[in-house]
PDB file of N, CA and C in Angstrom:
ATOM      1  N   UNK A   1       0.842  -1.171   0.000  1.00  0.00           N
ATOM      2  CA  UNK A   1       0.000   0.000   0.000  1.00  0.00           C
ATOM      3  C   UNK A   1       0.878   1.220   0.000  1.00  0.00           C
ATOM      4  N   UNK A   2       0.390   2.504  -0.466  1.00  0.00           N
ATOM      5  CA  UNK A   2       1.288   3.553  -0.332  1.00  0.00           C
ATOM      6  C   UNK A   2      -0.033   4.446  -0.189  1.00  0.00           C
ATOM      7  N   UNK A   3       0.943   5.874   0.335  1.00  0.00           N
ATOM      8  CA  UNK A   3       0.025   6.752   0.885  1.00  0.00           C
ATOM      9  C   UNK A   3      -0.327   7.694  -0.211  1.00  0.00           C
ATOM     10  N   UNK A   4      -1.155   9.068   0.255  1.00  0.00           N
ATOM     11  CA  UNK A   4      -1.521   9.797  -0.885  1.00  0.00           C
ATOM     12  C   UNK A   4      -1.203  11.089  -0.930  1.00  0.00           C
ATOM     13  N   UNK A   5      -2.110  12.152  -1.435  1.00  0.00           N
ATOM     14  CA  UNK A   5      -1.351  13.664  -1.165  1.00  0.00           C
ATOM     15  C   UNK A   5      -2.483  13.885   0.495  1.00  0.00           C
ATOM     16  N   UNK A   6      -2.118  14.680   1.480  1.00  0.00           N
ATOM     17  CA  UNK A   6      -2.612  14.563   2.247  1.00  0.00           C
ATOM     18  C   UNK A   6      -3.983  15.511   2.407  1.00  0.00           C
ATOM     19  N   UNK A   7      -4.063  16.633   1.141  1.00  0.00           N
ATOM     20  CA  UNK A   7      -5.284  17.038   0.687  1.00  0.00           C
ATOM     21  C   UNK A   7      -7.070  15.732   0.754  1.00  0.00           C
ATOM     22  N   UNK A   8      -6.442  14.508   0.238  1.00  0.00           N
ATOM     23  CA  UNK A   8      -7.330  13.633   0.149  1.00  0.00           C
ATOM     24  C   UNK A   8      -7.285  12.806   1.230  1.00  0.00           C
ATOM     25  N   UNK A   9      -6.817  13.146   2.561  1.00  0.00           N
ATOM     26  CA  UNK A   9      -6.356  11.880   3.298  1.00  0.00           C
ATOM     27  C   UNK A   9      -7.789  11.368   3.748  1.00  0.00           C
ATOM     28  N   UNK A  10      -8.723  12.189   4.524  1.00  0.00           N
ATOM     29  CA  UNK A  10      -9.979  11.882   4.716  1.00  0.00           C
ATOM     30  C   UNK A  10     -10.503  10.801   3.856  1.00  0.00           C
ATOM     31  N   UNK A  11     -10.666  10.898   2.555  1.00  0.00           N
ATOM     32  CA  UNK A  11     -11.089   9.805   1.843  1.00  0.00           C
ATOM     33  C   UNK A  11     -10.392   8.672   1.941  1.00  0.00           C
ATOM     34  N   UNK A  12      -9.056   8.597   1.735  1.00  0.00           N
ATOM     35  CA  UNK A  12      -8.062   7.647   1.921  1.00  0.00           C
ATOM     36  C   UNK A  12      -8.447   6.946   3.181  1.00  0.00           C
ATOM     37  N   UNK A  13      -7.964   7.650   4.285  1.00  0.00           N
ATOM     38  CA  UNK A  13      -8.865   6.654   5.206  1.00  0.00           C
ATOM     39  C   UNK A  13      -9.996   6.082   5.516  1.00  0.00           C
ATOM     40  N   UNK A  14     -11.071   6.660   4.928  1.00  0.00           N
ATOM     41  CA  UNK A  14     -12.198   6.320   4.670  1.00  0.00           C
ATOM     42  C   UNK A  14     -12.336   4.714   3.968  1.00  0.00           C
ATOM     43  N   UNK A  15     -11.745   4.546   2.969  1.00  0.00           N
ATOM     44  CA  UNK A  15     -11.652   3.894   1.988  1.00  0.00           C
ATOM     45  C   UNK A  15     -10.621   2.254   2.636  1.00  0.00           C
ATOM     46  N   UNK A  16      -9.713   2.943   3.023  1.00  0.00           N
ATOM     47  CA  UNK A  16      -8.746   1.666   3.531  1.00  0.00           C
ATOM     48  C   UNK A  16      -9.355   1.294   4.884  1.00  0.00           C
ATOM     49  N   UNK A  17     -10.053   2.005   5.588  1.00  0.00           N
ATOM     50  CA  UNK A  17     -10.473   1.549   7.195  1.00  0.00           C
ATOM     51  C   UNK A  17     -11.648   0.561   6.266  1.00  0.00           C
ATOM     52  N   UNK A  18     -12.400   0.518   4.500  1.00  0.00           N
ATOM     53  CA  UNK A  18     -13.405  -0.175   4.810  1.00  0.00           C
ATOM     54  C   UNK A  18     -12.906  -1.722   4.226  1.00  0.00           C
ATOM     55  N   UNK A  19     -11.534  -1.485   4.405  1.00  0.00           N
ATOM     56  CA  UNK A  19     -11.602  -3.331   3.946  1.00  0.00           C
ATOM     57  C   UNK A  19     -10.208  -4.072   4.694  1.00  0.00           C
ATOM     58  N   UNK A  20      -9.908  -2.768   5.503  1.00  0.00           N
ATOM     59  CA  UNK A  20      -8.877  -3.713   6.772  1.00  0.00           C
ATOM     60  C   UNK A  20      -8.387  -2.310   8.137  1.00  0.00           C
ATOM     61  N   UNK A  21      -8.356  -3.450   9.074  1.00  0.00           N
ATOM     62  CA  UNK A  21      -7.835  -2.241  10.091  1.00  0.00           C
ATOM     63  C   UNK A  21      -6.549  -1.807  10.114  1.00  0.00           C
ATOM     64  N   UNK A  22      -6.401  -0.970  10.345  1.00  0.00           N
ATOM     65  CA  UNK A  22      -5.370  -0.176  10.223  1.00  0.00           C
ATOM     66  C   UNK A  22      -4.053  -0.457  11.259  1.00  0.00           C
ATOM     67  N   UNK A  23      -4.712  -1.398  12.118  1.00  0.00           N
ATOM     68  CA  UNK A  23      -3.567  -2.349  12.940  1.00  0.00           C
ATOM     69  C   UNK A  23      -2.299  -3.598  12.609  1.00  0.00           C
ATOM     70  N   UNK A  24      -3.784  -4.111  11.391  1.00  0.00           N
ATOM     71  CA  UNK A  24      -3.326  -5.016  10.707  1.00  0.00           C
ATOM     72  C   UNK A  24      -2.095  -4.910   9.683  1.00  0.00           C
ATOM     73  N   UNK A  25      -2.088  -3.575   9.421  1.00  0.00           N
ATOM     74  CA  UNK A  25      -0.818  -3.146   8.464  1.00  0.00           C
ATOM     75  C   UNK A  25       0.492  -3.106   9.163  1.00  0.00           C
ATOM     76  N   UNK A  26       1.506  -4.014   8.348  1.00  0.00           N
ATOM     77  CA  UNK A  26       2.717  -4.315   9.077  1.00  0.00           C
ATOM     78  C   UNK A  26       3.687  -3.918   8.196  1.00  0.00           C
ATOM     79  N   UNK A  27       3.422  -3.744   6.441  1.00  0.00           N
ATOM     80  CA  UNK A  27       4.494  -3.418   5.833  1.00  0.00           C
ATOM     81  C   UNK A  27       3.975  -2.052   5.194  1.00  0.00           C
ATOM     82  N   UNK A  28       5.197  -1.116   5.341  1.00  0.00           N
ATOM     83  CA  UNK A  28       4.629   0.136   4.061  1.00  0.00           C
ATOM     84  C   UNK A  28       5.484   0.467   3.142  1.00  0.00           C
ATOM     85  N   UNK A  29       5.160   0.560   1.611  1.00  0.00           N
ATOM     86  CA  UNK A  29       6.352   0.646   0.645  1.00  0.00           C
ATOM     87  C   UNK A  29       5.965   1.794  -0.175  1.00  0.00           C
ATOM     88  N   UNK A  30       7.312   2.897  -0.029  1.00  0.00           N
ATOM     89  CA  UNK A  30       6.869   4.449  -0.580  1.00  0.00           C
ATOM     90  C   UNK A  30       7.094   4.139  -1.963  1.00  0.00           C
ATOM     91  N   UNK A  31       6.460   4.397  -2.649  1.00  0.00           N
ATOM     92  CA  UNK A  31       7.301   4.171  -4.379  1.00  0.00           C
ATOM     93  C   UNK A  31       8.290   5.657  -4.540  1.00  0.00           C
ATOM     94  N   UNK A  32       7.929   6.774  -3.847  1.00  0.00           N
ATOM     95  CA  UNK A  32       8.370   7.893  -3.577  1.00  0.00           C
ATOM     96  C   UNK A  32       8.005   8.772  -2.882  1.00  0.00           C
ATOM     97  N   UNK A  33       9.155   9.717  -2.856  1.00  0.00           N
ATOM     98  CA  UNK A  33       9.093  10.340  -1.626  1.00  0.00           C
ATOM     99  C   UNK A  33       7.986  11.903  -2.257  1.00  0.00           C
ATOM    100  N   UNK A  34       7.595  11.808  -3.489  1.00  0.00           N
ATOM    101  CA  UNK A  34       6.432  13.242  -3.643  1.00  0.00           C
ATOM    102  C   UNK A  34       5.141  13.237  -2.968  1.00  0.00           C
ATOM    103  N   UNK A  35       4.213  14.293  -2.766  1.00  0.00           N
ATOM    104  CA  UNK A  35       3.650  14.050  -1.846  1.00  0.00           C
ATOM    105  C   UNK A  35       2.603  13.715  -2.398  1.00  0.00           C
ATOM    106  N   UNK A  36       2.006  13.061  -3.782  1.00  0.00           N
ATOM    107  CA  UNK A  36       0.707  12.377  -4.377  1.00  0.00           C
ATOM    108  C   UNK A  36       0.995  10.941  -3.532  1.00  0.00           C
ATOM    109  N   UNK A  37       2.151  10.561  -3.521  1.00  0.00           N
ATOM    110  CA  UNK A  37       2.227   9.249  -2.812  1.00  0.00           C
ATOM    111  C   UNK A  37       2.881   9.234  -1.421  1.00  0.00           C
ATOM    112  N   UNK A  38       3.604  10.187  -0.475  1.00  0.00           N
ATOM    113  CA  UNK A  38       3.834   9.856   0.895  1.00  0.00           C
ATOM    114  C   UNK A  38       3.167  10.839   1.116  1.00  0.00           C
ATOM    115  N   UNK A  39       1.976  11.663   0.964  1.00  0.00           N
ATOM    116  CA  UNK A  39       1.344  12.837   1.582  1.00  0.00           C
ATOM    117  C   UNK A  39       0.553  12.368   2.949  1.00  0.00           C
ATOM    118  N   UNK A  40       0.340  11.075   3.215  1.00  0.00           N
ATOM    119  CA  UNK A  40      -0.091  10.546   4.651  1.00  0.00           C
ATOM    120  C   UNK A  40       0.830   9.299   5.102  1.00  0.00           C
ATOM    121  N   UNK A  41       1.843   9.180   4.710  1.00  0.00           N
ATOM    122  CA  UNK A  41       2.643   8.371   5.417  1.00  0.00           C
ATOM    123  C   UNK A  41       3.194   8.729   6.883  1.00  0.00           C
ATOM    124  N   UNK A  42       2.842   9.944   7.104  1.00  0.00           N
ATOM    125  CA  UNK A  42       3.771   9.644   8.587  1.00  0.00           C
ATOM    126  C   UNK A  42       1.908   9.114   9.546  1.00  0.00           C
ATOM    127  N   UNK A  43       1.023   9.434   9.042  1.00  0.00           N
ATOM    128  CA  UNK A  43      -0.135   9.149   9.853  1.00  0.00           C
ATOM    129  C   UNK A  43      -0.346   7.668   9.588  1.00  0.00           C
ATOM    130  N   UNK A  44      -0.151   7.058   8.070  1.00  0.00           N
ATOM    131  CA  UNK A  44      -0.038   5.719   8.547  1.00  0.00           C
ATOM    132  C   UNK A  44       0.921   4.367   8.751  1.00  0.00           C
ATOM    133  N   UNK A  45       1.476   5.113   9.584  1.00  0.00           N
ATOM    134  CA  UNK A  45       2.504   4.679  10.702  1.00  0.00           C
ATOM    135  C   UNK A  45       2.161   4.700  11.838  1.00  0.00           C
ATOM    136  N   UNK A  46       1.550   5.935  12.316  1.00  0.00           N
ATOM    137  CA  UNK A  46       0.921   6.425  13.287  1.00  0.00           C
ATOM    138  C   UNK A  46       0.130   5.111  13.707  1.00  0.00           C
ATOM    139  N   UNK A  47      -0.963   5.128  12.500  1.00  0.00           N
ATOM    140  CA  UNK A  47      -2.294   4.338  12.925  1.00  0.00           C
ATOM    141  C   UNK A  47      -1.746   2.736  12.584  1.00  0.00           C
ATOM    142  N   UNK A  48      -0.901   2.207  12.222  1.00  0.00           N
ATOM    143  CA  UNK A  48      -0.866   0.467  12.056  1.00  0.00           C
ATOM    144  C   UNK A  48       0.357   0.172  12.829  1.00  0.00           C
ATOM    145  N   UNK A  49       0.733  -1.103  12.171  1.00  0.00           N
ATOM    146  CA  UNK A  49       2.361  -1.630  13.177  1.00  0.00           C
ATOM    147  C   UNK A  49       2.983  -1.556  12.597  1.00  0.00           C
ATOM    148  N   UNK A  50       3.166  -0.879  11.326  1.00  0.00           N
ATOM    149  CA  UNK A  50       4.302  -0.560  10.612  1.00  0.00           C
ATOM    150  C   UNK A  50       5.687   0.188  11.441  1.00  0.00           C
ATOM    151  N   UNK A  51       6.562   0.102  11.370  1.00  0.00           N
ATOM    152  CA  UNK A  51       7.841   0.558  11.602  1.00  0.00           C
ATOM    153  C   UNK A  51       8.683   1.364  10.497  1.00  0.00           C
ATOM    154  N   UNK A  52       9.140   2.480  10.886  1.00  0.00           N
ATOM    155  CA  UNK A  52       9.978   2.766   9.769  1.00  0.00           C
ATOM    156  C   UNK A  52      11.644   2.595   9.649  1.00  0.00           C
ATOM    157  N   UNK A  53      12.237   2.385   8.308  1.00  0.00           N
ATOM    158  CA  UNK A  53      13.340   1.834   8.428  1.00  0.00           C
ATOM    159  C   UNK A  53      14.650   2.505   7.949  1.00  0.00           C
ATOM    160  N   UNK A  54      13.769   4.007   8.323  1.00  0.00           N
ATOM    161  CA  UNK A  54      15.007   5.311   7.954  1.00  0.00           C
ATOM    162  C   UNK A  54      14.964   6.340   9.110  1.00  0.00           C
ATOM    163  N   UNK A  55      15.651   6.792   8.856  1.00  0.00           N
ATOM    164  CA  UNK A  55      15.773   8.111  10.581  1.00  0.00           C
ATOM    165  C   UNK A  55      15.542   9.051   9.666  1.00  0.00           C
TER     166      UNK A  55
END
């Protein structure tokens, strides 16, 4: 899964809370670092068990 621009995050979560919890997520893979695709990555980290594997 990857994240989005954070303009849309509301929907985004909307959308991913309706077909798994957000606990259940253990891996996250950025394809990049612009913000159409990590624009809610630090929130979902926040919300699952993902870990991150950069400082």
């Amino acid at each position: 899964m990857t994240g989005v621009d954070e303009r849309i995050s509301d929907l985004f979560w909307k959308s991913l809370e309706s077909v798994v919890d957000p606990k259940e997520i253990t891996h996250v893979i950025a394809q990049h670092m612009e913000p159409d695709h990590s624009g809610t990555l630090k929130s979902v980290l926040k919300r699952s068990d993902a870990r991150s594997n950069w400082n």
